[in-house]
C-alpha atoms as a PDB file:
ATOM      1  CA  UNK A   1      11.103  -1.890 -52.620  1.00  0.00           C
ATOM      2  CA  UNK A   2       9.106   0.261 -50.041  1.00  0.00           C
ATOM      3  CA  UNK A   3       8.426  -2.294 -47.823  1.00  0.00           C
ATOM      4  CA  UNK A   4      11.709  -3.361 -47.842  1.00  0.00           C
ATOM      5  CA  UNK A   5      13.345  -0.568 -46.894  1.00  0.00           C
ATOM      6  CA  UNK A   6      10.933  -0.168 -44.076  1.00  0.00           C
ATOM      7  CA  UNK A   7      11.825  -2.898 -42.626  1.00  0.00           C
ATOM      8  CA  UNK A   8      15.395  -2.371 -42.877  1.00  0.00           C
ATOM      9  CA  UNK A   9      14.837   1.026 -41.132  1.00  0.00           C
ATOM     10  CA  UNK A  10      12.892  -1.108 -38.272  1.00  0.00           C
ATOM     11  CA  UNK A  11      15.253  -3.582 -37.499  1.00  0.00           C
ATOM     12  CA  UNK A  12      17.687  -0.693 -37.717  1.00  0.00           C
ATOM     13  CA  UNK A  13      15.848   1.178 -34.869  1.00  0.00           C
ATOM     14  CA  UNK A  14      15.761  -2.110 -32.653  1.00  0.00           C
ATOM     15  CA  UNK A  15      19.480  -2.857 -33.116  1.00  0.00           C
ATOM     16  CA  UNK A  16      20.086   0.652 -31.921  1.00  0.00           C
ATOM     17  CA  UNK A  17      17.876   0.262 -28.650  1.00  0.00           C
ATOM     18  CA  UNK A  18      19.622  -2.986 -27.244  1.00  0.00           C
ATOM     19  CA  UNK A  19      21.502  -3.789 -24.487  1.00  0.00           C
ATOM     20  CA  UNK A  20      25.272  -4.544 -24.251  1.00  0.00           C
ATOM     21  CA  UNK A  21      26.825  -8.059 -23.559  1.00  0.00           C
ATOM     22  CA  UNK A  22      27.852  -8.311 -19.937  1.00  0.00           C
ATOM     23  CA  UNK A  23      28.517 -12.231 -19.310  1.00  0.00           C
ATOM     24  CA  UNK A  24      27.566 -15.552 -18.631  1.00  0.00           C
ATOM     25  CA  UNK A  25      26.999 -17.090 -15.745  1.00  0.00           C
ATOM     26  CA  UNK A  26      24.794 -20.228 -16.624  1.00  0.00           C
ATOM     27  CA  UNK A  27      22.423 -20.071 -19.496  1.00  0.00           C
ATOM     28  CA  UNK A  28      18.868 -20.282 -18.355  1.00  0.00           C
ATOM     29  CA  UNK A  29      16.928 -19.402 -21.306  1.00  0.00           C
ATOM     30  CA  UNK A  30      17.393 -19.640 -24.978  1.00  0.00           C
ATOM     31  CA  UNK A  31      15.350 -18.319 -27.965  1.00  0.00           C
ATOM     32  CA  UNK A  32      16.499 -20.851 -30.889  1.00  0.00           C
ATOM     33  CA  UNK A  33      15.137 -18.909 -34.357  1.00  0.00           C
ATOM     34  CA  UNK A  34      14.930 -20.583 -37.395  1.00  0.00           C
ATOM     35  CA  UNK A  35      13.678 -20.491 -41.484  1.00  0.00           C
ATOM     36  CA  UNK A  36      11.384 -23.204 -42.296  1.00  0.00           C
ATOM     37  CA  UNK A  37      12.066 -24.683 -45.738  1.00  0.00           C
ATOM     38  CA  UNK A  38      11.849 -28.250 -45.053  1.00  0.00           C
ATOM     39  CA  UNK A  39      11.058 -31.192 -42.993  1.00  0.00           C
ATOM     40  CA  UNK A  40      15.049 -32.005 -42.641  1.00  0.00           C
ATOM     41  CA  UNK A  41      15.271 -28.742 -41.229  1.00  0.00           C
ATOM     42  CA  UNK A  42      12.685 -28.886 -38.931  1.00  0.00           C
ATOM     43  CA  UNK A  43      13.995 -32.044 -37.279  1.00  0.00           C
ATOM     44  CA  UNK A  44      17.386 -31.064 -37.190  1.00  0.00           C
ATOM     45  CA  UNK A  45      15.995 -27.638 -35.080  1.00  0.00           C
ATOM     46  CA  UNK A  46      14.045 -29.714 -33.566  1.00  0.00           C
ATOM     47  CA  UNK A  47      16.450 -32.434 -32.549  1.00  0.00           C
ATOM     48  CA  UNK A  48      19.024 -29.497 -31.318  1.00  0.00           C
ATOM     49  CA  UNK A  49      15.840 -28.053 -28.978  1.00  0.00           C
ATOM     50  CA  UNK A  50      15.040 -31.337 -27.136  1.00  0.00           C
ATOM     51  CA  UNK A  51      18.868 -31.483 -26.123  1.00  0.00           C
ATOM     52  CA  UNK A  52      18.857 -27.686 -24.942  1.00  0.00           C
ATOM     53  CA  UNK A  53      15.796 -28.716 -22.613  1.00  0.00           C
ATOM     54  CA  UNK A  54      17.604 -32.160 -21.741  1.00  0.00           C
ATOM     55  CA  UNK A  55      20.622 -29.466 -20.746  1.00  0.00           C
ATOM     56  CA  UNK A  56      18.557 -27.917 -18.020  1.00  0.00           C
ATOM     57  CA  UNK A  57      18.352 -24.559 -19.888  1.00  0.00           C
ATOM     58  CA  UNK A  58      14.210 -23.662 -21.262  1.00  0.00           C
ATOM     59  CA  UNK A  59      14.454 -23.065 -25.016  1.00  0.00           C
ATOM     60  CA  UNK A  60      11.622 -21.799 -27.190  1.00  0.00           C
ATOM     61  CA  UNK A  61      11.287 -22.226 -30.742  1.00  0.00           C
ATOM     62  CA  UNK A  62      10.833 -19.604 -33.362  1.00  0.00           C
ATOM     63  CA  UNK A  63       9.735 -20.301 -36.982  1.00  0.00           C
ATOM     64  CA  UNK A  64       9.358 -18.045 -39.960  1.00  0.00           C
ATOM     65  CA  UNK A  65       7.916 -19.664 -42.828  1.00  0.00           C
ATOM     66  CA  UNK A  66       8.279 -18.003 -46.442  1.00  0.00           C
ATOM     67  CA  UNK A  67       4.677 -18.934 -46.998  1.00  0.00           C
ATOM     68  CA  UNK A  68       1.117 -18.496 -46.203  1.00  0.00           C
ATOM     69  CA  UNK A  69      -0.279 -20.152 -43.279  1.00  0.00           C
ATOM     70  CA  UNK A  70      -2.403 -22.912 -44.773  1.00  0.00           C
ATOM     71  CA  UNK A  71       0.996 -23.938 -46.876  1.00  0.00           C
ATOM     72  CA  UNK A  72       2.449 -24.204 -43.871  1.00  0.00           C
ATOM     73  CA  UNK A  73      -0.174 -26.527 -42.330  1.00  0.00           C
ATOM     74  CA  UNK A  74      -0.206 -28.623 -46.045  1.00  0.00           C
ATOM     75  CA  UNK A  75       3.603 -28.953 -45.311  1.00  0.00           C
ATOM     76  CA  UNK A  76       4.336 -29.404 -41.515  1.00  0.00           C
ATOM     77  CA  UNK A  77       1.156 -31.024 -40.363  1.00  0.00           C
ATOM     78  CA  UNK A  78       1.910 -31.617 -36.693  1.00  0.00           C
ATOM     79  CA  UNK A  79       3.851 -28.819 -35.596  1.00  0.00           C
ATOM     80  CA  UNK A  80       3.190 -27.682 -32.165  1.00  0.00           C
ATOM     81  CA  UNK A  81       5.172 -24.139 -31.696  1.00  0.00           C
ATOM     82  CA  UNK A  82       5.071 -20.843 -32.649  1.00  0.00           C
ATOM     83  CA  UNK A  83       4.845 -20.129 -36.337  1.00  0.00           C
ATOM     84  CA  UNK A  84       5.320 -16.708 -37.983  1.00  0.00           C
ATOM     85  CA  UNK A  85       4.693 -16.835 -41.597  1.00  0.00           C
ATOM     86  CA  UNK A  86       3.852 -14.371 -44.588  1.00  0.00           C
ATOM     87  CA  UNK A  87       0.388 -14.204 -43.757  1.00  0.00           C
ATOM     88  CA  UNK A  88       1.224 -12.262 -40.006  1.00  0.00           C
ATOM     89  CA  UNK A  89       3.328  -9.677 -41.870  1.00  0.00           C
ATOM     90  CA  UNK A  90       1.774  -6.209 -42.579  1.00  0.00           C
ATOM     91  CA  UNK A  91       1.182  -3.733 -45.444  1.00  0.00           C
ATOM     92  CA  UNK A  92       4.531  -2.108 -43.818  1.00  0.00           C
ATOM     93  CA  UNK A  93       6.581  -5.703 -44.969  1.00  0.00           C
ATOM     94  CA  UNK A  94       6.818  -6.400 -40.492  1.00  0.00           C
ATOM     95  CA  UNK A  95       5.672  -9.622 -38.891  1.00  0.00           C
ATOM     96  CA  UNK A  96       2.998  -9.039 -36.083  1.00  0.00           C
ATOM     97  CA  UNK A  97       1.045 -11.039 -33.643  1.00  0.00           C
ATOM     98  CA  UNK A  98       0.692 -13.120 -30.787  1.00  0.00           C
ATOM     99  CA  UNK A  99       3.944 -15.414 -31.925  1.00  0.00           C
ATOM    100  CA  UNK A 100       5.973 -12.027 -33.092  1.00  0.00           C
ATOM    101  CA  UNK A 101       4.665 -10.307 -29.346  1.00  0.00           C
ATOM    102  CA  UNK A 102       5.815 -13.308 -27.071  1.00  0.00           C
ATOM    103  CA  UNK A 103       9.944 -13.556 -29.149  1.00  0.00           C
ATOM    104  CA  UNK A 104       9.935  -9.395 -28.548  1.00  0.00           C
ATOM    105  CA  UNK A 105       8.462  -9.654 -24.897  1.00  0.00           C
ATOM    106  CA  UNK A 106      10.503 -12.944 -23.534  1.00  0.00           C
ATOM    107  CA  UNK A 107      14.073 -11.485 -22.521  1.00  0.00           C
ATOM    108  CA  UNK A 108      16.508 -14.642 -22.993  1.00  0.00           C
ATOM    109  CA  UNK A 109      19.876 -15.370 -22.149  1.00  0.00           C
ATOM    110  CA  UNK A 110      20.989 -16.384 -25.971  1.00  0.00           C
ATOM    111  CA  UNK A 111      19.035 -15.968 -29.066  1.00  0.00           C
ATOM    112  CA  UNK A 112      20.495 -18.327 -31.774  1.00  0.00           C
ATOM    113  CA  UNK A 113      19.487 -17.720 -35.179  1.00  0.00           C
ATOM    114  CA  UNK A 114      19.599 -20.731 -37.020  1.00  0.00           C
ATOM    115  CA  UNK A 115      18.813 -19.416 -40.496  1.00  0.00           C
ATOM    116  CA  UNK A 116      21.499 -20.008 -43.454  1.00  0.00           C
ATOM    117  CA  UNK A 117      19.729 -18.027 -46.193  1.00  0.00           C
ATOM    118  CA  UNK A 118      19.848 -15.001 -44.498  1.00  0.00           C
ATOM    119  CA  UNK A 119      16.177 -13.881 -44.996  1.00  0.00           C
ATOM    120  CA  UNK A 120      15.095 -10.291 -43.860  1.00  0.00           C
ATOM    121  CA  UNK A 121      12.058 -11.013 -41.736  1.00  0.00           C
ATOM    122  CA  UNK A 122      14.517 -13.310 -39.661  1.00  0.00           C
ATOM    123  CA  UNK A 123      16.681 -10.594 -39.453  1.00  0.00           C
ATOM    124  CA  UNK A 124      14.111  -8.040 -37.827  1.00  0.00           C
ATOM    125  CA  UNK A 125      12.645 -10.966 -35.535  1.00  0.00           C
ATOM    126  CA  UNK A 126      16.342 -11.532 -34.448  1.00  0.00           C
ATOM    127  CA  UNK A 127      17.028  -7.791 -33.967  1.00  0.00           C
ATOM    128  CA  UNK A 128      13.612  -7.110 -31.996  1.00  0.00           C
ATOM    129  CA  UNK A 129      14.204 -10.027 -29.309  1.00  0.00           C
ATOM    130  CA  UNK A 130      15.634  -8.814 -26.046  1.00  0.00           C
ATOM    131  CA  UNK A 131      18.193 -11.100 -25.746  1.00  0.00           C
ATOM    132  CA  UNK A 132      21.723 -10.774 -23.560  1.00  0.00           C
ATOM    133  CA  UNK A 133      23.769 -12.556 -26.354  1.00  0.00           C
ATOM    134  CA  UNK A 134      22.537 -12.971 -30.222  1.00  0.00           C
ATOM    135  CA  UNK A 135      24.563 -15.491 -31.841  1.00  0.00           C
ATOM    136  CA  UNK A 136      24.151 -15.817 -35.778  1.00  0.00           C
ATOM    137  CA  UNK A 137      25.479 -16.652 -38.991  1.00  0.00           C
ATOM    138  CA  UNK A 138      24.941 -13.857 -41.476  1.00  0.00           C
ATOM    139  CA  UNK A 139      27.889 -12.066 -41.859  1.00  0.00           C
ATOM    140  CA  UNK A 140      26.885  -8.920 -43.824  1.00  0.00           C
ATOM    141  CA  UNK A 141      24.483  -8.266 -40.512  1.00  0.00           C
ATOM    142  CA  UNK A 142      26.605  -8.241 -38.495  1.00  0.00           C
ATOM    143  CA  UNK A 143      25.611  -5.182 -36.260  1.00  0.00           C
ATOM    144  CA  UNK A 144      22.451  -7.712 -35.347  1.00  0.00           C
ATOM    145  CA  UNK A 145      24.872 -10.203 -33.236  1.00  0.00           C
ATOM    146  CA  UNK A 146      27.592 -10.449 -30.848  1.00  0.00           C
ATOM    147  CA  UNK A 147      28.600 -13.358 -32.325  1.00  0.00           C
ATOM    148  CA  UNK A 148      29.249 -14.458 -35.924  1.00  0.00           C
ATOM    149  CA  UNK A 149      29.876 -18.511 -37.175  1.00  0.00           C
ATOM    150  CA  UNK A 150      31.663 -18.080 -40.446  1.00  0.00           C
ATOM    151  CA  UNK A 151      30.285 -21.624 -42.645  1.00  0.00           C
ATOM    152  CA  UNK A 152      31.616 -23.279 -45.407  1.00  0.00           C
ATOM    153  CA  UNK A 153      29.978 -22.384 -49.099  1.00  0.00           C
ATOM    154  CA  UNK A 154      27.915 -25.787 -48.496  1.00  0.00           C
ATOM    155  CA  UNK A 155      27.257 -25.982 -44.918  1.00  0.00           C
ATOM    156  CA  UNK A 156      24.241 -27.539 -43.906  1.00  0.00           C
ATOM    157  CA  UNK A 157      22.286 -26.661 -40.433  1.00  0.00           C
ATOM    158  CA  UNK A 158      23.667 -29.860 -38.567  1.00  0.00           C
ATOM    159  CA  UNK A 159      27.211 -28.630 -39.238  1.00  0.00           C
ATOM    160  CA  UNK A 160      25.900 -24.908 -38.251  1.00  0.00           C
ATOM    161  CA  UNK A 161      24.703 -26.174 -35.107  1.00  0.00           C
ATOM    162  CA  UNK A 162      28.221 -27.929 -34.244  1.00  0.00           C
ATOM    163  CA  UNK A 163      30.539 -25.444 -35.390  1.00  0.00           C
ATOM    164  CA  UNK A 164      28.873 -22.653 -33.509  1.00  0.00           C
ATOM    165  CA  UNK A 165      28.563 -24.639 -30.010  1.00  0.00           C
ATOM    166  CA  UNK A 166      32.533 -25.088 -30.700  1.00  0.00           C
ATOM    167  CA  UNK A 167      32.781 -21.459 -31.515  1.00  0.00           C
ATOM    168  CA  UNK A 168      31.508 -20.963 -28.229  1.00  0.00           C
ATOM    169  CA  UNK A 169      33.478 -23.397 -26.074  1.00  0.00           C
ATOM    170  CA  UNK A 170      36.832 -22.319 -27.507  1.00  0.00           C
ATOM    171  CA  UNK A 171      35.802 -18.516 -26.950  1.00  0.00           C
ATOM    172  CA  UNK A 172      33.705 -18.421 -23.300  1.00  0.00           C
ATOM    173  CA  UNK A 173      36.175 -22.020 -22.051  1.00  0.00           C
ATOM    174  CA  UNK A 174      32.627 -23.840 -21.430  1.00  0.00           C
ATOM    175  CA  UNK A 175      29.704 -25.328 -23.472  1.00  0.00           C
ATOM    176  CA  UNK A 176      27.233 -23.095 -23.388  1.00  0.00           C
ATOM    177  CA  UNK A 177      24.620 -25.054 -26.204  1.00  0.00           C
ATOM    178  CA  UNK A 178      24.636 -28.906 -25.300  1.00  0.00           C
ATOM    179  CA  UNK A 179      27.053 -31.049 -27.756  1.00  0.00           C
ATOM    180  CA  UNK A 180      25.172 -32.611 -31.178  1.00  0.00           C
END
C-alpha cells in the first residue's frame, strides 16, 4: 500500500513538471511504450515499430515486464531492446536504471503508450518521459496524456494501434503514426 502510494505521488510530481503541447510539424522521434505479457504482443509492438522506422521517423522501444528478469529471458529469448522489469524497481515501488535513465533523458516528439491493462509502473514511465505529445489509452489517467483512444471492452493491441493512428488523422488532418 506504501509503495503504491509513493509512486502515485511520483508520477504525480512528473505530470506536474511537463511541458505544454505546442504542435506538429513532422514527427522525428517517437518513444513507443508497452506491457509485456506475451509473444503476440511483442510482435504486434514490434511489427508497428519497424513501420515507424520504415516512416522515416526513429522510434525506440520501451518494455515493462510484470516479472523478474530471468522470467523474462525464459519467455522472450531473443529480445534485443530495452527491458524494465520488476527486478529494476526499488524498495520505494519506482523503476530505475540504465533503461528507466535513457526513456526520462531522450526528449521525443510522441510517446505512445501501448499498454491496455493500465499498469502503474507504465504509468510513471509514461509520466517521467519528456515527450511533446503523450498519446494513451487509460482513461482514468488522464492528466498523464494529451491524448486519449477510448477502446472497445475487448479491444486487442492491433485494433489499439489502428484506431489511435485514425484518432490522429481525423484530429491533426495528417498521419502522424504510419498506417497498420
Amino acid at each position: 500500500m506504501l509503495k503504491r502510494r509513493i509512486l502515485e505521488w511520483q508520477t504525480d510530481r512528473k505530470i506536474k513538471r511537463r511541458k505544454a503541447f505546442s504542435g506538429f510539424n513532422r514527427l522525428h522521434s517517437v518513444a513507443l511504450l508497452g506491457l509485456l505479457t506475451d509473444k503476440t504482443e511483442l510482435k504486434s509492438l514490434l511489427t508497428f515499430l519497424k513501420k515507424v522506422n520504415r516512416a522515416g521517423v526513429n522510434a525506440d522501444f520501451y518494455a515493462f515486464f510484470p516479472g523478474n528478469k530471468k522470467a523474462y529471458l525464459d519467455q522472450f529469448p531473443d529480445s534485443d531492446f530495452p527491458i524494465i522489469s520488476r527486478s529494476d524497481i526499488n524498495w520505494f515501488g519506482l523503476p530505475k536504471g540504465e533503461e528507466v535513465n535513457a526513456l526520462f533523458e531522450k526528449e521525443y516528439d510522441l510517446l505512445f503508450n501501448a499498454d491496455l491493462r493500465s499498469d502503474e509502473v507504465v504509468h510513471y514511465l509514461a509520466a517521467g518521459c519528456p515527450a511533446r505529445f503523450k498519446l494513451g489509452f487509460d482513461l482514468e489517467r488522464a492528466e498523464i496524456y494529451d491524448f486519449m483512444v477510448e477502446l472497445p471492452e475487448k479491444a486487442n493491441l492491433i485494433d489499439a494501434l489502428e484506431q489511435s493512428n485514425m484518432a490522429l488523422r481525423n484530429v491533426f488532418g495528417k498521419e502522424l503514426l504510419p498506417a497498420n
